[in-house]
C-alpha atoms as a PDB file:
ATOM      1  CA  UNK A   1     -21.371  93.704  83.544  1.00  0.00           C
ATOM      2  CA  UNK A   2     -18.038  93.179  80.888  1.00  0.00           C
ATOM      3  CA  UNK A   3     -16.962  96.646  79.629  1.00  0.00           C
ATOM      4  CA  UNK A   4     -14.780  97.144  76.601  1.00  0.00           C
ATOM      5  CA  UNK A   5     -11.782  97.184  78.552  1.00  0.00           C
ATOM      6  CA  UNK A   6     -12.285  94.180  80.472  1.00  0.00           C
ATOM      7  CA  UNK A   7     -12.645  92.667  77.025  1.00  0.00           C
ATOM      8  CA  UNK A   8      -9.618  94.309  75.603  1.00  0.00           C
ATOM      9  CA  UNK A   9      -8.053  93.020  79.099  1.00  0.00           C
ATOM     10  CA  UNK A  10      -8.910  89.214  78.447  1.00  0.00           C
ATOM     11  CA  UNK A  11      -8.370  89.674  74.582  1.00  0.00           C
ATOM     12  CA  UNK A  12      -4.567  90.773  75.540  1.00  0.00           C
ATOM     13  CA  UNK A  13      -4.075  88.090  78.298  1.00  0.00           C
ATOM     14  CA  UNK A  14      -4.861  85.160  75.433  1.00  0.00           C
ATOM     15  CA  UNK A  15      -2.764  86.790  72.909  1.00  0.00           C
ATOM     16  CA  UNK A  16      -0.042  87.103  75.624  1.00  0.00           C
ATOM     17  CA  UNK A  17      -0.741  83.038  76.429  1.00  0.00           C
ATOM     18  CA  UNK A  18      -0.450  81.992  72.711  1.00  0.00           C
ATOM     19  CA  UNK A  19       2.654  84.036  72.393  1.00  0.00           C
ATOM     20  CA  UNK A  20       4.064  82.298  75.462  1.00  0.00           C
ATOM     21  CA  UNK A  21       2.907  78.699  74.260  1.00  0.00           C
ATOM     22  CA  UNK A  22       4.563  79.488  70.967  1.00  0.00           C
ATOM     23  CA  UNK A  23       8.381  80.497  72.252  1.00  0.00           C
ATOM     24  CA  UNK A  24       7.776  77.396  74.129  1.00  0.00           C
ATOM     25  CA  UNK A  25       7.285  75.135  71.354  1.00  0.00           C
ATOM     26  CA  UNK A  26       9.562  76.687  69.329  1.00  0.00           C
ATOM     27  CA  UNK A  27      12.095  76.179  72.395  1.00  0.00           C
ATOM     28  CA  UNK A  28      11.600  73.198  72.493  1.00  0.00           C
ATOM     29  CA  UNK A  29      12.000  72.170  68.693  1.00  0.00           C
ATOM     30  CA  UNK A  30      14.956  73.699  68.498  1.00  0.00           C
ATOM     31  CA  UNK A  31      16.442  72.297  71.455  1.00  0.00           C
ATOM     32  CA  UNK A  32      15.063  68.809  70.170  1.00  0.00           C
ATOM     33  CA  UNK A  33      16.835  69.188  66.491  1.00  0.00           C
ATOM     34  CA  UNK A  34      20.589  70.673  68.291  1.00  0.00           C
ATOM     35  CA  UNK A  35      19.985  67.737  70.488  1.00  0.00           C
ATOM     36  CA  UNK A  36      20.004  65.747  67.649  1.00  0.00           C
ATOM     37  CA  UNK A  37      22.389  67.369  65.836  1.00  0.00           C
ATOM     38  CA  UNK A  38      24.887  66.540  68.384  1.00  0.00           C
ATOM     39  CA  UNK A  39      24.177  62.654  68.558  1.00  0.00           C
ATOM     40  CA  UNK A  40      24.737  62.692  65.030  1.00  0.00           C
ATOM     41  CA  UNK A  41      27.961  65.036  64.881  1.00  0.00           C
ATOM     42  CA  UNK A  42      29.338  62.958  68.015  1.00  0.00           C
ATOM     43  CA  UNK A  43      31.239  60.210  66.119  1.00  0.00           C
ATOM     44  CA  UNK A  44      32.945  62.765  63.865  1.00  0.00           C
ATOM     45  CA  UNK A  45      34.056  64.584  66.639  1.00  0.00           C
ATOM     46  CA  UNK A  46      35.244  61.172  68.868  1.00  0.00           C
ATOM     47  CA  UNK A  47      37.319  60.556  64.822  1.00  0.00           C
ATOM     48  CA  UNK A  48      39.062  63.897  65.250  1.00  0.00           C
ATOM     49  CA  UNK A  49      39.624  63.487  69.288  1.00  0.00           C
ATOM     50  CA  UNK A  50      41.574  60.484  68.032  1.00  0.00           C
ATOM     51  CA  UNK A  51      43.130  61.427  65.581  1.00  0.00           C
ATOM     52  CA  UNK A  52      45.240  63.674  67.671  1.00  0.00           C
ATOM     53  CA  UNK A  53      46.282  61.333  70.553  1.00  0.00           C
ATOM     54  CA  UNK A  54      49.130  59.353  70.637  1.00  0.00           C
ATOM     55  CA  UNK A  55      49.018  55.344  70.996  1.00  0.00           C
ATOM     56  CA  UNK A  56      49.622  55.521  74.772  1.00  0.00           C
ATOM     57  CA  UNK A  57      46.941  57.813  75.297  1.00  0.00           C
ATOM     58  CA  UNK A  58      44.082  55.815  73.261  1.00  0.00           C
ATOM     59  CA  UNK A  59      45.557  52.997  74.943  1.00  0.00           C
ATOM     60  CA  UNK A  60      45.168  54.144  78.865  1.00  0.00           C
ATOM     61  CA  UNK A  61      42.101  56.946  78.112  1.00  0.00           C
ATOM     62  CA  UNK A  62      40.428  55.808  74.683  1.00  0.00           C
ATOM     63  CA  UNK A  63      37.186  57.681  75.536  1.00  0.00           C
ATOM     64  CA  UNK A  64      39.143  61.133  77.215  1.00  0.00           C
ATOM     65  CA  UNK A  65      40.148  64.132  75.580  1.00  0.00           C
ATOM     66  CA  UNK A  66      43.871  64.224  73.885  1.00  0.00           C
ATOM     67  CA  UNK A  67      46.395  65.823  76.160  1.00  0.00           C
ATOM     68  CA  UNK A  68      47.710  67.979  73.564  1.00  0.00           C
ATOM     69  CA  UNK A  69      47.216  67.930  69.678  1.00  0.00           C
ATOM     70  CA  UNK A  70      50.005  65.591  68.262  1.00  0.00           C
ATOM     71  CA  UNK A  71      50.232  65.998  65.021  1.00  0.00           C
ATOM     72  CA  UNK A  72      52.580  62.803  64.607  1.00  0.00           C
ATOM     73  CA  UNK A  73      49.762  60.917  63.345  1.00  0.00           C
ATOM     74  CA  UNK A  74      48.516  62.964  59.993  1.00  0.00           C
ATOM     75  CA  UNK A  75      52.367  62.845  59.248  1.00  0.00           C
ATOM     76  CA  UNK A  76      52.229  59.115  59.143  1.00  0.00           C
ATOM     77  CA  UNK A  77      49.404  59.095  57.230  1.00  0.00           C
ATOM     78  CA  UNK A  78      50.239  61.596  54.409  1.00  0.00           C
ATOM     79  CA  UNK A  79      53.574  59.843  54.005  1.00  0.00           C
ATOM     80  CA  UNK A  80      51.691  56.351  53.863  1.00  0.00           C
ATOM     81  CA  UNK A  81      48.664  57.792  52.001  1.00  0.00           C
ATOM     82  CA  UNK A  82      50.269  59.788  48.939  1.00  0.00           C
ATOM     83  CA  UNK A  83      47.269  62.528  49.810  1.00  0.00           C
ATOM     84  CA  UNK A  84      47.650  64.726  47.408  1.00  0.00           C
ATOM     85  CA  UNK A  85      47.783  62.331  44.475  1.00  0.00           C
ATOM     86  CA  UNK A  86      44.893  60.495  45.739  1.00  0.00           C
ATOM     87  CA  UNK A  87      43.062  63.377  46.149  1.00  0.00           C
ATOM     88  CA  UNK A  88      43.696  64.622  42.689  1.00  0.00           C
ATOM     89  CA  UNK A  89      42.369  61.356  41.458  1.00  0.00           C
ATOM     90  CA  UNK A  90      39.267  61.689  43.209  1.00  0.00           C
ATOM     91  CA  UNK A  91      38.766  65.226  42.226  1.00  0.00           C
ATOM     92  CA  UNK A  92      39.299  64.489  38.503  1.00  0.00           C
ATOM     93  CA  UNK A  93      36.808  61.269  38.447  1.00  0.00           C
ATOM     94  CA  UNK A  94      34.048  62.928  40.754  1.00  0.00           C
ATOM     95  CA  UNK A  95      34.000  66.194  38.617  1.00  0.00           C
ATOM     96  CA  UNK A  96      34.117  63.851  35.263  1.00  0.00           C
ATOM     97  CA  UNK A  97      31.632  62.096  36.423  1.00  0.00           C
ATOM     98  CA  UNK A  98      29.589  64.814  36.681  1.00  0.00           C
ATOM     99  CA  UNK A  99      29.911  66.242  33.713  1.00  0.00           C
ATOM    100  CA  UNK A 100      29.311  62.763  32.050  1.00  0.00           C
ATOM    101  CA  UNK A 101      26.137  62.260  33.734  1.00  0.00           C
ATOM    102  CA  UNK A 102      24.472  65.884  33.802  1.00  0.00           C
ATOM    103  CA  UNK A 103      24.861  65.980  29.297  1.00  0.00           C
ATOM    104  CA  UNK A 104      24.135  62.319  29.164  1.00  0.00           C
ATOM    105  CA  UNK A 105      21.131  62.267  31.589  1.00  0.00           C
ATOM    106  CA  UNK A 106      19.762  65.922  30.223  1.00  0.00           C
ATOM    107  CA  UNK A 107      20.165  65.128  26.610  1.00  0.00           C
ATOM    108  CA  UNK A 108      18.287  61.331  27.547  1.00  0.00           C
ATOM    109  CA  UNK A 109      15.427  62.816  29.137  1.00  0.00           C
ATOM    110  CA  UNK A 110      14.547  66.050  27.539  1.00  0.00           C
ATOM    111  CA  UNK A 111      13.265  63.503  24.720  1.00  0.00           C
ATOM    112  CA  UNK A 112      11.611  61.107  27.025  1.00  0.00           C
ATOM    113  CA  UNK A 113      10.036  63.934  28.718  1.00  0.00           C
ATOM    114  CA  UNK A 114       8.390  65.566  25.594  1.00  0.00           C
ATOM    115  CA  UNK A 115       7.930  62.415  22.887  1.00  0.00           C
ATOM    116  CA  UNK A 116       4.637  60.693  25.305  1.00  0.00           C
ATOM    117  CA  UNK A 117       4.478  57.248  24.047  1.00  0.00           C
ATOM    118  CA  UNK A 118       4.528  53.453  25.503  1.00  0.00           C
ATOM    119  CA  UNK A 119       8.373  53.380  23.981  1.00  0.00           C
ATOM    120  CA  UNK A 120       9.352  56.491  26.010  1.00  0.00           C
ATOM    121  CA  UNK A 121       7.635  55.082  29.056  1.00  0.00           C
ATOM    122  CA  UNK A 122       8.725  51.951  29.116  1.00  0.00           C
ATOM    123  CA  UNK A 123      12.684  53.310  28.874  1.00  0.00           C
ATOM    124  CA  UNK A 124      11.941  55.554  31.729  1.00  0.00           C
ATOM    125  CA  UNK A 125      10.834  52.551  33.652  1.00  0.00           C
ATOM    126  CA  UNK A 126      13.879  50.713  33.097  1.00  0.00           C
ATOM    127  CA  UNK A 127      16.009  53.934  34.222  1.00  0.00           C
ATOM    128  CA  UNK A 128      13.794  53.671  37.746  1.00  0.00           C
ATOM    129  CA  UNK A 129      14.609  49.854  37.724  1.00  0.00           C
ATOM    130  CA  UNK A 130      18.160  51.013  37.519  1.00  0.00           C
ATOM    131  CA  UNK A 131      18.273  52.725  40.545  1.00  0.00           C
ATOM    132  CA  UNK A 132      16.753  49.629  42.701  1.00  0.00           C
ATOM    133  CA  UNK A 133      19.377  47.275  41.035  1.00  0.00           C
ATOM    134  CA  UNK A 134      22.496  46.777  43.951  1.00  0.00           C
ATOM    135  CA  UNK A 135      25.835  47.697  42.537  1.00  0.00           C
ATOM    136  CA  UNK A 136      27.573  44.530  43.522  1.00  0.00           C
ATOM    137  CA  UNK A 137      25.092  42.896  41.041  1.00  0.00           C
ATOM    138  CA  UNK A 138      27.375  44.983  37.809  1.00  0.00           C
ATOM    139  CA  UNK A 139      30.337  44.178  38.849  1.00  0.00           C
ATOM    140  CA  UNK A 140      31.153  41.189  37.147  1.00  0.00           C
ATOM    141  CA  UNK A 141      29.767  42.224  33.888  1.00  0.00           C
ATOM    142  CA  UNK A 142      31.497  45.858  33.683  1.00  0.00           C
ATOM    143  CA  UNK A 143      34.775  44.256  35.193  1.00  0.00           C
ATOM    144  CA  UNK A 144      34.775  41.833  32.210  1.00  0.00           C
ATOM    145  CA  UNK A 145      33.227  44.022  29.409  1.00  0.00           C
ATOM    146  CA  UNK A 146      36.153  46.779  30.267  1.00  0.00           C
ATOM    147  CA  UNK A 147      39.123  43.665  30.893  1.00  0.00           C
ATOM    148  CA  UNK A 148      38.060  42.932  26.862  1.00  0.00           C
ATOM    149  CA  UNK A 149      37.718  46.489  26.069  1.00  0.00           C
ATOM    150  CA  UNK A 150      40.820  47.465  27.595  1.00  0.00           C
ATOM    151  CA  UNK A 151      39.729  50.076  30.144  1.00  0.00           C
ATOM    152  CA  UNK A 152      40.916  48.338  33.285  1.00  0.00           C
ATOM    153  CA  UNK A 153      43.464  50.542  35.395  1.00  0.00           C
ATOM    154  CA  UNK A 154      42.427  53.884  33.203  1.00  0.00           C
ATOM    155  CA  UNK A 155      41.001  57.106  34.245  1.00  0.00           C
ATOM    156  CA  UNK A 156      38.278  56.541  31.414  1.00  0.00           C
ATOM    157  CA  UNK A 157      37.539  53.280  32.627  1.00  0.00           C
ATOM    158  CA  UNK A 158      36.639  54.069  36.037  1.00  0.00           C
ATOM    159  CA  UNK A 159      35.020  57.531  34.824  1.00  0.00           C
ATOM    160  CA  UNK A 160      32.718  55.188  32.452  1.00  0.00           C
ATOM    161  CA  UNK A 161      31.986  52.876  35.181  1.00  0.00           C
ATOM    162  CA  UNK A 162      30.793  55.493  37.925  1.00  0.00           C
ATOM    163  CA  UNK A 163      28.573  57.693  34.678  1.00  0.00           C
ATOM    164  CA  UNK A 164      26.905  54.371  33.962  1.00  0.00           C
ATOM    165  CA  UNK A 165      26.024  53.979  37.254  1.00  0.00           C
ATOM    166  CA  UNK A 166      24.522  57.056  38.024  1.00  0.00           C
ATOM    167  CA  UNK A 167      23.058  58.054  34.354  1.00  0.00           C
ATOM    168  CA  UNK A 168      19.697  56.552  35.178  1.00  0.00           C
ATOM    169  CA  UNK A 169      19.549  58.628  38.540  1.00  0.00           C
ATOM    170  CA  UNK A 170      20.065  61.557  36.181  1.00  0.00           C
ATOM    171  CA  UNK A 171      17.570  60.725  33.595  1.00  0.00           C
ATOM    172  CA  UNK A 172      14.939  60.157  36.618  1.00  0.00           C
ATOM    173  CA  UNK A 173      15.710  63.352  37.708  1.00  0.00           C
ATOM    174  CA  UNK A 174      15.530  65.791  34.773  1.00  0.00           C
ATOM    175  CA  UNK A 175      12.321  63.661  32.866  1.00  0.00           C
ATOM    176  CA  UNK A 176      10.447  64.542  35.852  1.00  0.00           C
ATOM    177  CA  UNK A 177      11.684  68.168  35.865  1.00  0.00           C
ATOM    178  CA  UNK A 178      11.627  68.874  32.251  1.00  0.00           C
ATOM    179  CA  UNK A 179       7.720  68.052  31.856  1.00  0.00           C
ATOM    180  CA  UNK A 180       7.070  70.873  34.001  1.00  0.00           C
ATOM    181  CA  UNK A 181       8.360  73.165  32.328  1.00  0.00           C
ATOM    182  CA  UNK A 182       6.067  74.830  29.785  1.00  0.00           C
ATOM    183  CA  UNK A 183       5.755  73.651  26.751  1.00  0.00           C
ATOM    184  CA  UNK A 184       5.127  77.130  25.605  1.00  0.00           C
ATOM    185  CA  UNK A 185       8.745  78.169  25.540  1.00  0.00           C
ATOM    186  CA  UNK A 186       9.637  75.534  23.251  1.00  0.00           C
ATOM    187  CA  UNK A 187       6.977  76.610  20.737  1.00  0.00           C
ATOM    188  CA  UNK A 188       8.442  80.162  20.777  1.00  0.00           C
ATOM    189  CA  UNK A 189      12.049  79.562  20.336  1.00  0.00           C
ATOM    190  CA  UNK A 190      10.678  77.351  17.442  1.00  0.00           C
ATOM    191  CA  UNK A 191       9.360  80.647  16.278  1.00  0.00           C
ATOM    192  CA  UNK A 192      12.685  82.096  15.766  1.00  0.00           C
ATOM    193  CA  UNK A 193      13.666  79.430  13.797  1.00  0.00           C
ATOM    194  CA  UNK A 194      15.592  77.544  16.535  1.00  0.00           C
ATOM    195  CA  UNK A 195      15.945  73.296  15.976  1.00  0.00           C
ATOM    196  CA  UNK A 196      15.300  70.589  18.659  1.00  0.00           C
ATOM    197  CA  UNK A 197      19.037  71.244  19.794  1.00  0.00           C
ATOM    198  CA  UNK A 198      19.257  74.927  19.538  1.00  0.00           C
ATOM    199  CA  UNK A 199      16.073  74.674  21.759  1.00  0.00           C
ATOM    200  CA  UNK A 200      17.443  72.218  24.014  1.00  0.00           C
ATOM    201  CA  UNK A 201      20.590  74.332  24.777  1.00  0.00           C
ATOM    202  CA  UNK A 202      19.733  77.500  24.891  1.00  0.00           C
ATOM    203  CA  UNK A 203      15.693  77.165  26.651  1.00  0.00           C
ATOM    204  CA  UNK A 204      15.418  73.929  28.622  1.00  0.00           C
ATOM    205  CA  UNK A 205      19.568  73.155  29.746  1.00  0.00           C
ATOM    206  CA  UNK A 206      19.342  77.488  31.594  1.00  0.00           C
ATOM    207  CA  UNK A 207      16.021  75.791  33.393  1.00  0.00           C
ATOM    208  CA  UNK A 208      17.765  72.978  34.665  1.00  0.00           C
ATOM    209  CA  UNK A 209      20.312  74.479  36.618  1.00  0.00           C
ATOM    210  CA  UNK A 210      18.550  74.226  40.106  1.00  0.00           C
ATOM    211  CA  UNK A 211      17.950  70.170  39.733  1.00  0.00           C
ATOM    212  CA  UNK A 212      21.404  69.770  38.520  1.00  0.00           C
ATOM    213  CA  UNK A 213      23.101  71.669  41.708  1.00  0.00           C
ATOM    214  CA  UNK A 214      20.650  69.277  43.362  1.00  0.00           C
ATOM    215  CA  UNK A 215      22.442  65.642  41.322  1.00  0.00           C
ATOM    216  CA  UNK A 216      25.803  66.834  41.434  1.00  0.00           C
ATOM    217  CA  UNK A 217      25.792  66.779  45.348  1.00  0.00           C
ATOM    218  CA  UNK A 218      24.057  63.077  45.297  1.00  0.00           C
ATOM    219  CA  UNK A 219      26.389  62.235  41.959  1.00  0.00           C
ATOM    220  CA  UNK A 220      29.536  63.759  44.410  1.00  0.00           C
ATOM    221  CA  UNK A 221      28.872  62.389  47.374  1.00  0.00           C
ATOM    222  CA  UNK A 222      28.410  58.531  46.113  1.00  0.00           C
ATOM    223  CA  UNK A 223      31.546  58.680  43.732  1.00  0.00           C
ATOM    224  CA  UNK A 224      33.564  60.515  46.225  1.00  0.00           C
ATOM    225  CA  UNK A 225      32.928  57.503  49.249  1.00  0.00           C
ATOM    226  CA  UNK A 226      32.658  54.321  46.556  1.00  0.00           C
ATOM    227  CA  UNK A 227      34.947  51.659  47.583  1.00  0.00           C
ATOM    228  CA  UNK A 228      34.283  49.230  45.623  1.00  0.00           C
ATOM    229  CA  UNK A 229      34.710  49.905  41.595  1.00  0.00           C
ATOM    230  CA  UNK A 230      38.036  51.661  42.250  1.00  0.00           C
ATOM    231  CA  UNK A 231      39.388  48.387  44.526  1.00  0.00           C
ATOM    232  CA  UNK A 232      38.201  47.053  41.211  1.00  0.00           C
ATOM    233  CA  UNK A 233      39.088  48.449  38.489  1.00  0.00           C
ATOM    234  CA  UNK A 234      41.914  50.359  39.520  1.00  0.00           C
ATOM    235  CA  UNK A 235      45.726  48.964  40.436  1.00  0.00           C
ATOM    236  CA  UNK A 236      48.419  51.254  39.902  1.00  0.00           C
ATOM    237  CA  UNK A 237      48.464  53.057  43.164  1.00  0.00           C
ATOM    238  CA  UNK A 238      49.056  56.783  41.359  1.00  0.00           C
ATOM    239  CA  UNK A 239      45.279  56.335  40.024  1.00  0.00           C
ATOM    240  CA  UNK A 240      44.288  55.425  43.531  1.00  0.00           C
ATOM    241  CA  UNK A 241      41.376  57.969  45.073  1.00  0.00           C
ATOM    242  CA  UNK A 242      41.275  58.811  48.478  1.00  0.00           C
ATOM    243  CA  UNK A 243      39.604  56.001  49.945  1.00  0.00           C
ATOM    244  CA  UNK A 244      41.671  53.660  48.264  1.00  0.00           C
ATOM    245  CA  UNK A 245      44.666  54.739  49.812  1.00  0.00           C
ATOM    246  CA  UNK A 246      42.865  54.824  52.973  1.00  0.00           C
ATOM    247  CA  UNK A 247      42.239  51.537  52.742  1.00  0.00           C
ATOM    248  CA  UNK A 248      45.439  50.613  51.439  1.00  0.00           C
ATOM    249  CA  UNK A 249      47.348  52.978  54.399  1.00  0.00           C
ATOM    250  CA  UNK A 250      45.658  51.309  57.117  1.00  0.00           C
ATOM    251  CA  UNK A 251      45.882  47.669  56.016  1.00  0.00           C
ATOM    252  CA  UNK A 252      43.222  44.467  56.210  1.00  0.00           C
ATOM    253  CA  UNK A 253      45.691  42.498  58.624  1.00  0.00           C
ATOM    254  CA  UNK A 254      45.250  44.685  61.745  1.00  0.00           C
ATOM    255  CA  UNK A 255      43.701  48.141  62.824  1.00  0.00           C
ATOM    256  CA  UNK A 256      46.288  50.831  63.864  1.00  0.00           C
ATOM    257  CA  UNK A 257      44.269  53.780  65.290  1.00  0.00           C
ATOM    258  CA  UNK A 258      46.933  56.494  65.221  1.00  0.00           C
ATOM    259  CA  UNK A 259      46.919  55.286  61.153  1.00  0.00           C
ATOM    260  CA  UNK A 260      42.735  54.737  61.042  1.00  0.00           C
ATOM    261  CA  UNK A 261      41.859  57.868  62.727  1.00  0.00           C
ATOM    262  CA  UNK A 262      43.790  60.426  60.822  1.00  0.00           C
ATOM    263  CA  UNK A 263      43.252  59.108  57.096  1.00  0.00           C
ATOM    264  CA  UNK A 264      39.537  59.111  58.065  1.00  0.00           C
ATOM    265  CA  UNK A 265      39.877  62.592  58.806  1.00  0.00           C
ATOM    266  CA  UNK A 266      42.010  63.440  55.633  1.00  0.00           C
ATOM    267  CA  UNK A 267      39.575  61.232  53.473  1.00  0.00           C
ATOM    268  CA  UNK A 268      36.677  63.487  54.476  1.00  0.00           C
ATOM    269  CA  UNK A 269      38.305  66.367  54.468  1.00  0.00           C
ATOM    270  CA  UNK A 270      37.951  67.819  50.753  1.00  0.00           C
ATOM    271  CA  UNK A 271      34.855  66.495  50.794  1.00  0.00           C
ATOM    272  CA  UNK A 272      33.676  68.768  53.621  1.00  0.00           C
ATOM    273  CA  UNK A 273      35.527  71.955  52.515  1.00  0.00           C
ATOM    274  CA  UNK A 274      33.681  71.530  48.821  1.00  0.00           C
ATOM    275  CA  UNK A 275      30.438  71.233  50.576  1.00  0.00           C
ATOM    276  CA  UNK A 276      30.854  74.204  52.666  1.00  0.00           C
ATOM    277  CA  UNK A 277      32.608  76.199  49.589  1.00  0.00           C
ATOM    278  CA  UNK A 278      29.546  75.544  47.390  1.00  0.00           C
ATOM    279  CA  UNK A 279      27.051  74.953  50.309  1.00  0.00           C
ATOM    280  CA  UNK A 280      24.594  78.354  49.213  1.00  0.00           C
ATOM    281  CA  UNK A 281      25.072  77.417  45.586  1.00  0.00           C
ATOM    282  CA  UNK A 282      23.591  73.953  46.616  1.00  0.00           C
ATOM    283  CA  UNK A 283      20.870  75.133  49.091  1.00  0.00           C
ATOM    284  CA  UNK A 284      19.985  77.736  46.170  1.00  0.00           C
ATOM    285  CA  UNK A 285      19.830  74.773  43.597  1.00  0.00           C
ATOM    286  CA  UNK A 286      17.753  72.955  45.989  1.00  0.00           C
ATOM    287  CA  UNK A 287      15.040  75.259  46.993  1.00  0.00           C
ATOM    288  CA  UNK A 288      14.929  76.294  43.645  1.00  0.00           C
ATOM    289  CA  UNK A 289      13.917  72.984  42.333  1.00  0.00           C
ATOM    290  CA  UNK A 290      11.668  72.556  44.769  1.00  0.00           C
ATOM    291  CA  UNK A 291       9.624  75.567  44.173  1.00  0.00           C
ATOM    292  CA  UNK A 292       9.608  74.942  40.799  1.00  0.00           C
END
C-alpha cells in the first residue's frame, strides 16, 4: 500500500527529473546559439588577425596567428585613407540623414495614419512599393535630376539622395505605429485648445521615440555601408565617407592585404563603437516598440 510519503517521494523524484531535463535543454540552447555566435564572429576576427601581420607572414602562414601585432599596416592605411576626414563625412551624412527621414517620415504618416480613406491608402501602398524597388533602379534618374539641379559633389546632394531613399521605410514604420496609439489623446489635447501640429509635437512625436531608436539603427547602418550613391555622386575626395576611401585606398587593379585588411577594420570601426555607445538606448527603443 502507497503512503503519503512514498507519494511525496515519487512527487520529488519527477520534479527533480524535469528540473534536470530543463538545465539540459537550456545547456544545450545556449551552447547551440555561442556556437553560432562564433561561426558568425569568425570572419571578423580572421579581418583583425590580418590586419596585424606583415606581408611575409600572410604570405608563408595566411590562416596562423600574427607573430606579433605590427601596427605598420593601419599606418599605411590612415596615411592612404585620410580617416578622419572620411569619417567626419560619414558621420555628418548618416546623422543628417536621420534627422531628414525621422521629421519627414513622422510628419508623412501621422496624417496617413489618422485621415482613413482610399487616397491615404493608396500613398501608403506606394511607400511599401518603395521599399521592394532595388536601388540601382534610381540611380540614373537622381544622378541626372541632381547633375541639372546642381547637387552633384555636395553634402546636400548626397544627404537628399540617401533621405529619399529611406523616407518610405520611415513612413512604413511610424503609419503602422501611430494607429495604435489611442485616438483618445488626440481628442484631449484638442481640449486644451491645441491644433493638428501642436498635437502632433507635443502628444504623438514623445510616443514615437521607441520606433525611431528602432529606424535610426536600420537608417545608420544602410547609409553608413552604401557604396554606391557616394561613388556616384560624390568626387572631391574631402567629401569622401569611409568606404569610399576604402575603396579608393585599396585600389580596383590589385588586392594588397596589409592595405585591405586594416581599412576594413578602420571602416567598421566607428560604426561598432556607436553601436556599443548607444547599444541600451537601442535595445530600450526596441523592446519598447515592441510591447507597444
Amino acid at each position: 500500500m502507497t503512503t503519503a510519503t512514498d507519494i511525496r517521494s515519487i512527487d520529488r523524484v519527477e520534479v527533480d527529473r524535469g528540473h534536470i531535463a530543463r538545465r539540459i535543454k537550456s545547456v544545450l540552447v545556449h551552447g547551440l546559439v555561442l556556437f553560432l555566435v562564433a561561426i558568425m564572429l569568425l570572419p571578423l576576427f580572421y579581418m583583425v588577425m590580418m590586419s596585424f601581420k606583415t606581408s611575409t607572414e600572410i604570405a608563408q602562414d595566411p590562416l596562423g596567428l600574427p607573430s606579433s601585432l605590427y601596427l605598420g599596416n593601419y599606418m599605411n592605411a590612415l596615411a592612404s585613407m585620410g580617416y578622419v576626414r572620411s569619417v567626419l563625412n560619414s558621420l555628418g551624412i548618416t546623422i543628417s540623414v536621420i534627422v531628414v527621414v525621422v521629421l519627414a517620415g513622422a510628419m508623412a504618416a501621422y496624417p496617413l495614419a489618422r485621415i482613413q480613406n482610399r487616397i491615404s491608402r493608396i500613398i501608403v501602398m506606394i511607400m511599401a512599393l518603395g521599399l521592394a524597388t532595388p536601388n540601382f533602379v534610381t540611380i540614373t534618374p537622381i544622378y541626372v535630376i541632381f547633375r541639372d539641379l546642381g547637387l552633384l559633389d555636395s553634402y546636400v546632394g548626397i544627404v537628399l539622395a540617401f533621405a529619399s531613399l529611406k523616407l518610405p521605410l520611415a513612413v512604413f514604420f511610424y503609419t503602422g505605429f501611430i494607429a495604435a496609439i489611442p485616438i483618445e489623446l488626440e481628442e484631449a489635447a484638442r481640449l486644451e485648445n491645441c491644433n493638428n501640429w501642436q498635437v502632433f509635437w507635443h502628444v504623438i512625436r514623445p510616443l514615437l521615440a521607441p520606433v525611431t531608436a528602432t529606424l535610426s539603427l536600420f537608417v545608420m547602418l544602410m547609409v553608413w555601408n552604401d557604396f554606391t550613391y557616394p561613388l556616384l555622386l560624390l568626387t572631391d575626395k574631402d567629401k569622401f565617407t569611409v568606404m569610399i576611401a576604402v575603396y579608393r585606398s585599396v585600389g580596383n587593379t590589385g588586392i594588397d592585404p596589409t592595405m585591405l585588411f586594416p581599412a576594413a577594420v578602420l571602416g567598421s570601426l566607428p560604426l561598432l563603437i556607436l553601436f556599443a555607445v548607444f547599444q541600451r538606448r537601442i535595445m530600450s527603443g526596441a523592446m519598447a516598440g515592441a510591447v507597444k
